[in-house]
C-alpha atoms as a PDB file:
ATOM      1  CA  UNK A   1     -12.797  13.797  -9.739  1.00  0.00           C
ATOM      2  CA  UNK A   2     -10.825  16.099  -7.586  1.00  0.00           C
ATOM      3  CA  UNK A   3      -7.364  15.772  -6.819  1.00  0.00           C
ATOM      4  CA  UNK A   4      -4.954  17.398  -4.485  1.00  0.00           C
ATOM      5  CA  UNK A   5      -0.935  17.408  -4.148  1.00  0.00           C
ATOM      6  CA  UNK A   6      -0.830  17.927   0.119  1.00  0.00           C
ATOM      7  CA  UNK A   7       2.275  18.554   2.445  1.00  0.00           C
ATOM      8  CA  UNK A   8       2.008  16.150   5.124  1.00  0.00           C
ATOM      9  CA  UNK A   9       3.757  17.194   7.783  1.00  0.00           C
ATOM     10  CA  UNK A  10       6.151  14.512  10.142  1.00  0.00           C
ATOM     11  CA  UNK A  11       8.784  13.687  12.623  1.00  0.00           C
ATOM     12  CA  UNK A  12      11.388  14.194   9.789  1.00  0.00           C
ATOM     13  CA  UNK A  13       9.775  16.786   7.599  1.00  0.00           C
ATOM     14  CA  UNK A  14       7.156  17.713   4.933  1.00  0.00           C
ATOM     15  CA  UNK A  15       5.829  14.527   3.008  1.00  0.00           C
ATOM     16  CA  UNK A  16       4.571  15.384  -0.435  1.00  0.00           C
ATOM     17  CA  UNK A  17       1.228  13.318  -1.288  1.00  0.00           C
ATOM     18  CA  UNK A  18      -1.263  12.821  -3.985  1.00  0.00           C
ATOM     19  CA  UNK A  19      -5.118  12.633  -2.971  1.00  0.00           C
ATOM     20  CA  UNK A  20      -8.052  11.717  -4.922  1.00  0.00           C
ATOM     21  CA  UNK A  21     -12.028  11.961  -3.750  1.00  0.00           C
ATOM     22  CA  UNK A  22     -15.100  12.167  -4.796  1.00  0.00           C
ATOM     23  CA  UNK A  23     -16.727  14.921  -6.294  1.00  0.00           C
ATOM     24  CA  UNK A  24     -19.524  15.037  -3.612  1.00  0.00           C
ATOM     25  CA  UNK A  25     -20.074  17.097  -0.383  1.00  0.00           C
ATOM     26  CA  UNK A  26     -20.075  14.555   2.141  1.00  0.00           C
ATOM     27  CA  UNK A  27     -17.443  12.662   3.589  1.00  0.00           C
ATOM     28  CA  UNK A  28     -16.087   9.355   2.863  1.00  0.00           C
ATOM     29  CA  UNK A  29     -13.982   6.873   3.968  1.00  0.00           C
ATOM     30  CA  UNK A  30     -10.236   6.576   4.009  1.00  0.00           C
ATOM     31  CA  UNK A  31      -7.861   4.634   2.121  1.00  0.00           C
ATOM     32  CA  UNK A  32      -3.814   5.147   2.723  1.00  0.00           C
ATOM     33  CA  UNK A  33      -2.452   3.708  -0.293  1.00  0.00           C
ATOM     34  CA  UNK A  34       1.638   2.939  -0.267  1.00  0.00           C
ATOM     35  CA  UNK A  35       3.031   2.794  -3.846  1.00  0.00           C
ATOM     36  CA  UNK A  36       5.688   0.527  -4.684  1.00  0.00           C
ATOM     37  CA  UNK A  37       9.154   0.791  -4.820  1.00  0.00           C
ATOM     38  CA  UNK A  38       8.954   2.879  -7.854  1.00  0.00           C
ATOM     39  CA  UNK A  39       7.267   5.783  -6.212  1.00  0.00           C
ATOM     40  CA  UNK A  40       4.649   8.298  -6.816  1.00  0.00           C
ATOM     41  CA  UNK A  41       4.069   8.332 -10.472  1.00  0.00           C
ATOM     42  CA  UNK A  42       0.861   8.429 -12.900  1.00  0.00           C
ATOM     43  CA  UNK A  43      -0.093   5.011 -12.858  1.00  0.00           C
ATOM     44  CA  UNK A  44      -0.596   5.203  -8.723  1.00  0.00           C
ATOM     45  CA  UNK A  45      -2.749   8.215  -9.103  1.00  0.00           C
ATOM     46  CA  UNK A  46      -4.395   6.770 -11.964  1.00  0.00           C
ATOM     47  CA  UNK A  47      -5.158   3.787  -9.117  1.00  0.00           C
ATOM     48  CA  UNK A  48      -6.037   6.778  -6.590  1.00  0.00           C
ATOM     49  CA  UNK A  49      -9.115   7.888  -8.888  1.00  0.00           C
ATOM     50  CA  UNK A  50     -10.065   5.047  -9.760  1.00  0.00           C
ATOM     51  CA  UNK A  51     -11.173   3.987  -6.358  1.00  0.00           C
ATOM     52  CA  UNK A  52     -11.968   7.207  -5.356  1.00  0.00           C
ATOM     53  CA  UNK A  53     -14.681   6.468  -8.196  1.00  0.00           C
ATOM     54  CA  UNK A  54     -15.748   4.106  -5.991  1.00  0.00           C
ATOM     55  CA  UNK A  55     -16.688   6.099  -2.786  1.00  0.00           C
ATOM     56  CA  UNK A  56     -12.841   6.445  -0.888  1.00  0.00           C
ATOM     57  CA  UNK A  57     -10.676   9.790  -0.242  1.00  0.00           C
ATOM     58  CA  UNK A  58      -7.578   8.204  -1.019  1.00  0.00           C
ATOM     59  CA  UNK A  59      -4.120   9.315  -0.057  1.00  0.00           C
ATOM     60  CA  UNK A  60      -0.824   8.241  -2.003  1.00  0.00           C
ATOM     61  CA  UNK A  61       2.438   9.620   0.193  1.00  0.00           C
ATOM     62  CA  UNK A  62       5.789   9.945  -1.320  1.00  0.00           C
ATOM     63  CA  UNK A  63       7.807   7.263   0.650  1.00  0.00           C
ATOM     64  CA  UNK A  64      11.007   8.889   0.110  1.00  0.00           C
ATOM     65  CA  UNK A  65      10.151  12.777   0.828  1.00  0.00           C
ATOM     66  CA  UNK A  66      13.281  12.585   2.698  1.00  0.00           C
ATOM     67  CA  UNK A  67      15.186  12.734  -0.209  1.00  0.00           C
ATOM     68  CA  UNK A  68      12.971  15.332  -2.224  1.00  0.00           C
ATOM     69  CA  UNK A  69       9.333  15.719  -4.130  1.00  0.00           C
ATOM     70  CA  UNK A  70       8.160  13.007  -5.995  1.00  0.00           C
ATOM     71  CA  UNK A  71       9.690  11.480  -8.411  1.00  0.00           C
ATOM     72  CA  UNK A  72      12.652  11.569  -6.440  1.00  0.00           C
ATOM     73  CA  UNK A  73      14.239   9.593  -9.322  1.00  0.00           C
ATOM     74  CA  UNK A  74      13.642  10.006 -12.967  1.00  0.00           C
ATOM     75  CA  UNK A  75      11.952   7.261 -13.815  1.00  0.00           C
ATOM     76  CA  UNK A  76      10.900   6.365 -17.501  1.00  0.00           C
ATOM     77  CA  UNK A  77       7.541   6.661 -18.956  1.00  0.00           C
ATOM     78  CA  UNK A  78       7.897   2.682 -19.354  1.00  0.00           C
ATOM     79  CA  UNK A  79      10.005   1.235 -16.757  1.00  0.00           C
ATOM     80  CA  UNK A  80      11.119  -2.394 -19.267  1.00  0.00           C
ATOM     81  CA  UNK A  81      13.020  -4.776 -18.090  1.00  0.00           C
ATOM     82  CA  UNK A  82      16.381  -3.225 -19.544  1.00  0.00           C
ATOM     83  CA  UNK A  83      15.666  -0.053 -17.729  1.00  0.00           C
ATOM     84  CA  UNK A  84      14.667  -2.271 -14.126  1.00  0.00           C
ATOM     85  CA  UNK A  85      18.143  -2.389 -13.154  1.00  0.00           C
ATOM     86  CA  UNK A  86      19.495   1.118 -13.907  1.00  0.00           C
ATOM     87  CA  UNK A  87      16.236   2.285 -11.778  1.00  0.00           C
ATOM     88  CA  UNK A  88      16.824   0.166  -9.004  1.00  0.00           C
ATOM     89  CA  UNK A  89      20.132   1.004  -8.146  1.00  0.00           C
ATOM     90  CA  UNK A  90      19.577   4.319  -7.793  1.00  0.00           C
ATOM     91  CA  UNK A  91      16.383   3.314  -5.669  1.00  0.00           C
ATOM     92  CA  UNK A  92      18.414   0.980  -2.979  1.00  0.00           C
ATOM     93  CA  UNK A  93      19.801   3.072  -1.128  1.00  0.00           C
ATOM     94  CA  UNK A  94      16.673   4.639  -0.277  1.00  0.00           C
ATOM     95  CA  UNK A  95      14.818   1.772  -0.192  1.00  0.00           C
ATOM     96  CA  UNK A  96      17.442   0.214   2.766  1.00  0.00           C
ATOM     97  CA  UNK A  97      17.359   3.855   4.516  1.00  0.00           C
ATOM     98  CA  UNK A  98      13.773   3.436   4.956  1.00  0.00           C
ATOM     99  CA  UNK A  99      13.933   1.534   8.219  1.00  0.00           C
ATOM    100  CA  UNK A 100      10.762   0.021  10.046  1.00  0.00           C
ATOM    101  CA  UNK A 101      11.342   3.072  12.716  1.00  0.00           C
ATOM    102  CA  UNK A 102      11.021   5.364   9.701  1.00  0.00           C
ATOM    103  CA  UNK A 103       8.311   3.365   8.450  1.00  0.00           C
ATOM    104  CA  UNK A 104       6.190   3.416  12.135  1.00  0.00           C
ATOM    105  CA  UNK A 105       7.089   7.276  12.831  1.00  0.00           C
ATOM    106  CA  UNK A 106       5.600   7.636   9.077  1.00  0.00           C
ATOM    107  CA  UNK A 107       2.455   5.665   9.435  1.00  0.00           C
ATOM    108  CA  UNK A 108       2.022   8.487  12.491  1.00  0.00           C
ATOM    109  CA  UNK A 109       1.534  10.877  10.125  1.00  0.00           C
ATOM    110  CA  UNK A 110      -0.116   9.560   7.654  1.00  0.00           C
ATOM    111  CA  UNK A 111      -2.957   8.083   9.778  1.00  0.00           C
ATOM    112  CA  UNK A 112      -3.307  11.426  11.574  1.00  0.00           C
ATOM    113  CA  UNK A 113      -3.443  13.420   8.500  1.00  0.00           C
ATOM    114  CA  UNK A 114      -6.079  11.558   6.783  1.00  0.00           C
ATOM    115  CA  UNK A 115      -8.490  11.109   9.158  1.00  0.00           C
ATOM    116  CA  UNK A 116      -8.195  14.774   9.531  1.00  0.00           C
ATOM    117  CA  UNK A 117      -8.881  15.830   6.546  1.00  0.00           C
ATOM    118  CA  UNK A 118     -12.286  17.802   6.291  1.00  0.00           C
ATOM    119  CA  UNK A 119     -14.067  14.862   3.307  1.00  0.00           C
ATOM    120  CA  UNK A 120     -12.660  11.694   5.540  1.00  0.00           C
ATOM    121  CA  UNK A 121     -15.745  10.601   7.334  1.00  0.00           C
ATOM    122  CA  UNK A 122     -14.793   8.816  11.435  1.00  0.00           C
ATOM    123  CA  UNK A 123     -14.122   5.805  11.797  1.00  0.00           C
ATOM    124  CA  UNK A 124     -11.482   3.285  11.001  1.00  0.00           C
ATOM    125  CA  UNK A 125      -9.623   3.520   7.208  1.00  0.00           C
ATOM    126  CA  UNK A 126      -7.430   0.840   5.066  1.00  0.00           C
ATOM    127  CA  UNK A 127      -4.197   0.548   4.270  1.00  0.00           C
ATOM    128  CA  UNK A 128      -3.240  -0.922   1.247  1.00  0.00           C
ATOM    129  CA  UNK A 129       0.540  -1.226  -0.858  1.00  0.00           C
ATOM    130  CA  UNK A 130       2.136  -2.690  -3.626  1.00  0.00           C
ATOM    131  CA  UNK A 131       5.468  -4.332  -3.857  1.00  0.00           C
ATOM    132  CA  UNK A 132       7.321  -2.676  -0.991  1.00  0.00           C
ATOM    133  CA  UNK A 133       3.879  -0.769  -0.018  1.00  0.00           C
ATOM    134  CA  UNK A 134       2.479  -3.964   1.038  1.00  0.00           C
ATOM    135  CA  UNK A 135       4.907  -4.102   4.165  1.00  0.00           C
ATOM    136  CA  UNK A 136       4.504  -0.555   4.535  1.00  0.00           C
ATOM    137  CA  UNK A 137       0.550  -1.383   4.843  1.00  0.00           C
ATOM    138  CA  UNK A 138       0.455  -4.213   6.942  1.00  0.00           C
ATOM    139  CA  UNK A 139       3.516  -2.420   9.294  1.00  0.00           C
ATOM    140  CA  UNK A 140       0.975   0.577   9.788  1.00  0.00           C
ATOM    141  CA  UNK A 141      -2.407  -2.295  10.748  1.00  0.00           C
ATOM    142  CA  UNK A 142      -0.350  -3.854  13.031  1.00  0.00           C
ATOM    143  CA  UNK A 143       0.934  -0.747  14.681  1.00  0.00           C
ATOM    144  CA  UNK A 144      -2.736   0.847  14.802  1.00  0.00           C
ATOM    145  CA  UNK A 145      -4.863  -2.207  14.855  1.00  0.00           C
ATOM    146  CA  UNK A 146      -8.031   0.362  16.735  1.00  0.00           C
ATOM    147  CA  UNK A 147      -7.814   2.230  13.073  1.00  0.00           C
ATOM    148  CA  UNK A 148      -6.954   0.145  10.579  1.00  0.00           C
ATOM    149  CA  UNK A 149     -10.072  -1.871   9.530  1.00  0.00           C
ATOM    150  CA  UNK A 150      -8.778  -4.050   6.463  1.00  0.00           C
ATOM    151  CA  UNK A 151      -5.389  -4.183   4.597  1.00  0.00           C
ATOM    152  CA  UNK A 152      -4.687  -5.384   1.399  1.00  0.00           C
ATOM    153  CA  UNK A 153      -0.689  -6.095  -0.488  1.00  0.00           C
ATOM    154  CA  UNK A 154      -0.445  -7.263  -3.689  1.00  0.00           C
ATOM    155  CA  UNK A 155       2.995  -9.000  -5.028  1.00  0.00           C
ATOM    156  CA  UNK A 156       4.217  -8.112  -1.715  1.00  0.00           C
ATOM    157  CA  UNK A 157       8.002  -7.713  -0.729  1.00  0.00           C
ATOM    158  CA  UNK A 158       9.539  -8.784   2.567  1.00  0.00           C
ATOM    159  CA  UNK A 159       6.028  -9.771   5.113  1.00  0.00           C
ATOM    160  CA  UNK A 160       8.273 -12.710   6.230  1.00  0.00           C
ATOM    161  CA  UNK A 161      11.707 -12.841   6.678  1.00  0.00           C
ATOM    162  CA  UNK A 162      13.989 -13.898   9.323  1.00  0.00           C
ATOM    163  CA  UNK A 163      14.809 -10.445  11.042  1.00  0.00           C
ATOM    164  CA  UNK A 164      13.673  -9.741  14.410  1.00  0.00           C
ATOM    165  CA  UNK A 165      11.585  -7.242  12.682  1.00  0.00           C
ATOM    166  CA  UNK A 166       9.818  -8.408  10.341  1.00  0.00           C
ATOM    167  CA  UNK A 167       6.488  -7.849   9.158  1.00  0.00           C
ATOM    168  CA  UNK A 168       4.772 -10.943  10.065  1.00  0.00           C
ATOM    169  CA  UNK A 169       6.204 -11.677  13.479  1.00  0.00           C
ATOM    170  CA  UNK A 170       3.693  -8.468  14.583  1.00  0.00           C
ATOM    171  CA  UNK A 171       0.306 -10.110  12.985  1.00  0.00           C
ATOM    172  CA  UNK A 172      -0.687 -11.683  15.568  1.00  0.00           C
ATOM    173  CA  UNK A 173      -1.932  -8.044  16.532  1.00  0.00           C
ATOM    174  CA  UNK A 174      -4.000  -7.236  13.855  1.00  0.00           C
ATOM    175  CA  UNK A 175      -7.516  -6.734  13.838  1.00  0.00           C
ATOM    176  CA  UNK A 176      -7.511  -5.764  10.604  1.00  0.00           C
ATOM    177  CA  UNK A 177      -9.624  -8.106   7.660  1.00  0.00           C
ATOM    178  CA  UNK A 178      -6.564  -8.899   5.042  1.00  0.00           C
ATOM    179  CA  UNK A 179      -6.008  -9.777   1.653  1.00  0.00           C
ATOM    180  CA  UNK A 180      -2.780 -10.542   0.273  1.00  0.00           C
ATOM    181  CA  UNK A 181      -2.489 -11.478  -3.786  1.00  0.00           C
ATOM    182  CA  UNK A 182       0.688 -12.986  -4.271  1.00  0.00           C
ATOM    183  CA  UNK A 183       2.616 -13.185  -7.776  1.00  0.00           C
ATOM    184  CA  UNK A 184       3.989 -16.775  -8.821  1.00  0.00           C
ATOM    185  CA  UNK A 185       7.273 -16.614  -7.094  1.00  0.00           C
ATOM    186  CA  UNK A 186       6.881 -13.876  -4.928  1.00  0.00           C
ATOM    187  CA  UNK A 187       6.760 -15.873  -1.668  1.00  0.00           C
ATOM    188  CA  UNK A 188       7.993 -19.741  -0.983  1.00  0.00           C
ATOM    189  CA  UNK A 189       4.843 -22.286   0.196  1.00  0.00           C
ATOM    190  CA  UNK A 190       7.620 -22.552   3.358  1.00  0.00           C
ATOM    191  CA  UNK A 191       7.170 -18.307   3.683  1.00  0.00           C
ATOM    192  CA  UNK A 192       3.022 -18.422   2.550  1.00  0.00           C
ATOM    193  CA  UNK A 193       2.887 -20.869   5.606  1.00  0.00           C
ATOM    194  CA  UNK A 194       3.747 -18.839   7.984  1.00  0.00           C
ATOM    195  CA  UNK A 195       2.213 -15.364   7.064  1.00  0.00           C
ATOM    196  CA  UNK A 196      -1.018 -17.864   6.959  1.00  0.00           C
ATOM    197  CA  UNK A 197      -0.222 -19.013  10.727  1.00  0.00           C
ATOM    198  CA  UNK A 198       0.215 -15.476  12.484  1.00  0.00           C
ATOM    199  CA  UNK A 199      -2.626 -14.950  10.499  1.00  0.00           C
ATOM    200  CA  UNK A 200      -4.581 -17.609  12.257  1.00  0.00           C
ATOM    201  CA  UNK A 201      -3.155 -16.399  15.319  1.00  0.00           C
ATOM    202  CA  UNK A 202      -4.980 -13.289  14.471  1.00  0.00           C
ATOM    203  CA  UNK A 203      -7.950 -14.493  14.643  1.00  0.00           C
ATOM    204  CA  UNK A 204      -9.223 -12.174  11.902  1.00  0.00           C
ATOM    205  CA  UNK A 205     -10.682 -12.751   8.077  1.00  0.00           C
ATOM    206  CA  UNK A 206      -7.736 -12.930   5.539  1.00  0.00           C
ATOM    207  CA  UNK A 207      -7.505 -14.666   2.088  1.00  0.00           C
ATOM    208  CA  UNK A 208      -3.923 -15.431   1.137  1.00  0.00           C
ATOM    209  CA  UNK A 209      -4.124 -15.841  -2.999  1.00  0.00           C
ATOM    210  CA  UNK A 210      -1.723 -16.720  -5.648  1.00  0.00           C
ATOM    211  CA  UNK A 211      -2.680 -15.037  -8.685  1.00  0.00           C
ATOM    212  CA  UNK A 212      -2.200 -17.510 -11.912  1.00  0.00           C
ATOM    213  CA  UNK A 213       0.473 -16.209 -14.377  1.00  0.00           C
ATOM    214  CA  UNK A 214       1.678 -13.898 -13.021  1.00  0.00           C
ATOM    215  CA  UNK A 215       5.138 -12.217 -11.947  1.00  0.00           C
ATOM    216  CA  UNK A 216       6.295  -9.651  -9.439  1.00  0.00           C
ATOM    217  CA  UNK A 217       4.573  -5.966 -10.303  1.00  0.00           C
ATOM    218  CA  UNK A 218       1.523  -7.476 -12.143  1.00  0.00           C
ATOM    219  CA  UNK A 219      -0.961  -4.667 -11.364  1.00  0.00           C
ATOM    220  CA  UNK A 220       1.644  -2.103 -12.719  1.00  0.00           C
ATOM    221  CA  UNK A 221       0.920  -0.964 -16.385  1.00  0.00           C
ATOM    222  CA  UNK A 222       4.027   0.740 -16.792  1.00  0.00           C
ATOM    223  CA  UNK A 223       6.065  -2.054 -16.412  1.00  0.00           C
ATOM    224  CA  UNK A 224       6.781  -5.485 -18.058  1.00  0.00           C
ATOM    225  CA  UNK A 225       5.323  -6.980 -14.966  1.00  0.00           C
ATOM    226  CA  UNK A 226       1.481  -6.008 -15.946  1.00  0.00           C
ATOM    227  CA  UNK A 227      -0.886  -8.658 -16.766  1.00  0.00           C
ATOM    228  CA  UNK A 228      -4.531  -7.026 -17.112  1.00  0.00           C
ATOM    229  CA  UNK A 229      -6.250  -9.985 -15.812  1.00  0.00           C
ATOM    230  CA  UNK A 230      -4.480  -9.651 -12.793  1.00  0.00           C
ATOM    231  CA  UNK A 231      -4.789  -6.198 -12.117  1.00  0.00           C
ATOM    232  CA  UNK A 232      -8.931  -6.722 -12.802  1.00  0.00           C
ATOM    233  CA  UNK A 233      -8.783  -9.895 -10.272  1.00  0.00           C
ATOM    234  CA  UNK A 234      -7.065  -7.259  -7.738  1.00  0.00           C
ATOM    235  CA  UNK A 235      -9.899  -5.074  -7.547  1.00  0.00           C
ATOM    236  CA  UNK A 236     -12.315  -7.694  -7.729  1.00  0.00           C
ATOM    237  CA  UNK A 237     -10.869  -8.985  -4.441  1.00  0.00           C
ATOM    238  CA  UNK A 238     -10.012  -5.366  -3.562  1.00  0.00           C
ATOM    239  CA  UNK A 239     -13.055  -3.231  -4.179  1.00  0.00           C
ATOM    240  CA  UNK A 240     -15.695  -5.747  -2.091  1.00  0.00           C
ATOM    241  CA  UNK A 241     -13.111  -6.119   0.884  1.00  0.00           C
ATOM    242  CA  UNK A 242     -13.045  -1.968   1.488  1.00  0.00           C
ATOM    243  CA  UNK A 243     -17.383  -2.473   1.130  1.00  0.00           C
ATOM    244  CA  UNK A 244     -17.300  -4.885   3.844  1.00  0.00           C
ATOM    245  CA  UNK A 245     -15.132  -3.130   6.436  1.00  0.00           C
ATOM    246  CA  UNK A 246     -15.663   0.479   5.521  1.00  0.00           C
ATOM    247  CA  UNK A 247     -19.076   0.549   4.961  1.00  0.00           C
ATOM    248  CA  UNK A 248     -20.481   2.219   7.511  1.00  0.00           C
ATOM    249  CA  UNK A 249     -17.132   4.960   7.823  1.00  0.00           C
END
């Protein structure tokens, strides 16, 4: 399975990024994958091959190359629940300095490097986060809706909130298919309701899912979070959502 570490270059500078492929000649479709708040580590490569197993040149950007290569933090090799706090208080403040104009001037980039590299095949890719990725992945469908083709967040952060900007108030532009597998807790029914109405307002396929027993972070195995029957029911709903919509990429 080949792998790369790439320099992606942007508005602000050079983001480091981790790609996987397959080991074949021809191209393939693309896949932007945003990690979660914890960064670039193994585990998110260790997601990168595995779907690049499955047909997809995947790219994994550092969201905070602003601050430095990935990790930008050191982050344990098992990130339990007495180390959680420690690690995110050092990653706040660049979690709040990564504004939605940062976020949009980023997707820029990352769109327009991927579908130039030489093994992406034309036509449209997906985006797809975790955590903090999956507003980073539906932000970057709804500002390219003519490229994105499906997007997919699992145990998502902020898509609705009450800020001018947020996430879902921009759906309604989407042309994107969507999935979006929700943790117990991770959203209110108030909150699920109205991601599921711009949806609607769409006009385009989406599942909205709660997966059973689980908490925030469930597809992350180095965390307390992970729940293996979780992370299997993500690709499940992952893997044939990418065969429908990039098929033919």
């Amino acid at each position: 399975m080949p792998t790369k570490t790439l320099q992606i270059p942007t508005a602000d500078g050079q983001a480091d990024a981790f790609a996987a492929f397959p080991d074949r000649g021809e191209r393939h479709p693309g896949v932007l994958l945003y990690p979660d708040a914890f960064g670039v580590r193994p585990v998110l490569k260790e997601m990168a091959r595995e779907l690049a197993e499955h047909g997809y040149y995947v790219l994994v950007p550092n969201l905070y190359y602003r601050q430095g290569p990935a990790p930008v933090i050191e982050l344990p090799e098992h990130i339990g629940e007495e180390a959680r706090p420690a690690v995110i208080a050092q990653l706040m403040p660049l979690i709040e300095a990564h504004t939605t104009a940062r976020v949009l001037r980023d997707a820029d980039a990352y769109l327009g490097f991927l579908t130039a590299q030489p093994e992406v095949g034309a036509g449209p890719v997906t985006t797809i986060g975790y955590c903090l990725g999956a507003v980073l992945a539906m932000r970057t469908a709804t500002a390219h809706p003519g490229q994105v083709a499906a997007v997919a967040g699992f145990h998502p952060g902020f898509l609705v909130t009450d800020a001018p900007d947020s996430p879902h108030r921009r759906i309604p532009e989407l042309t994107a298919q969507v999935h979006i597998g929700l943790a117990e807790g991770d959203m209110s029914p108030e909150a699920i309701s109205e991601l599921n109405q711009a949806l609607d307002a769409a006009g385009v396929g989406y599942t909205t899912e709660i997966y059973p027993g689980t908490i925030h972070g469930f597809t992350m195995s180095d965390t307390e979070a992970f729940n293996p029957a979780a992370l299997q029911r993500h690709w499940d709903r992952l893997l044939p959502l990418l065969d429908r919509t990039l098929a033919d990429c």
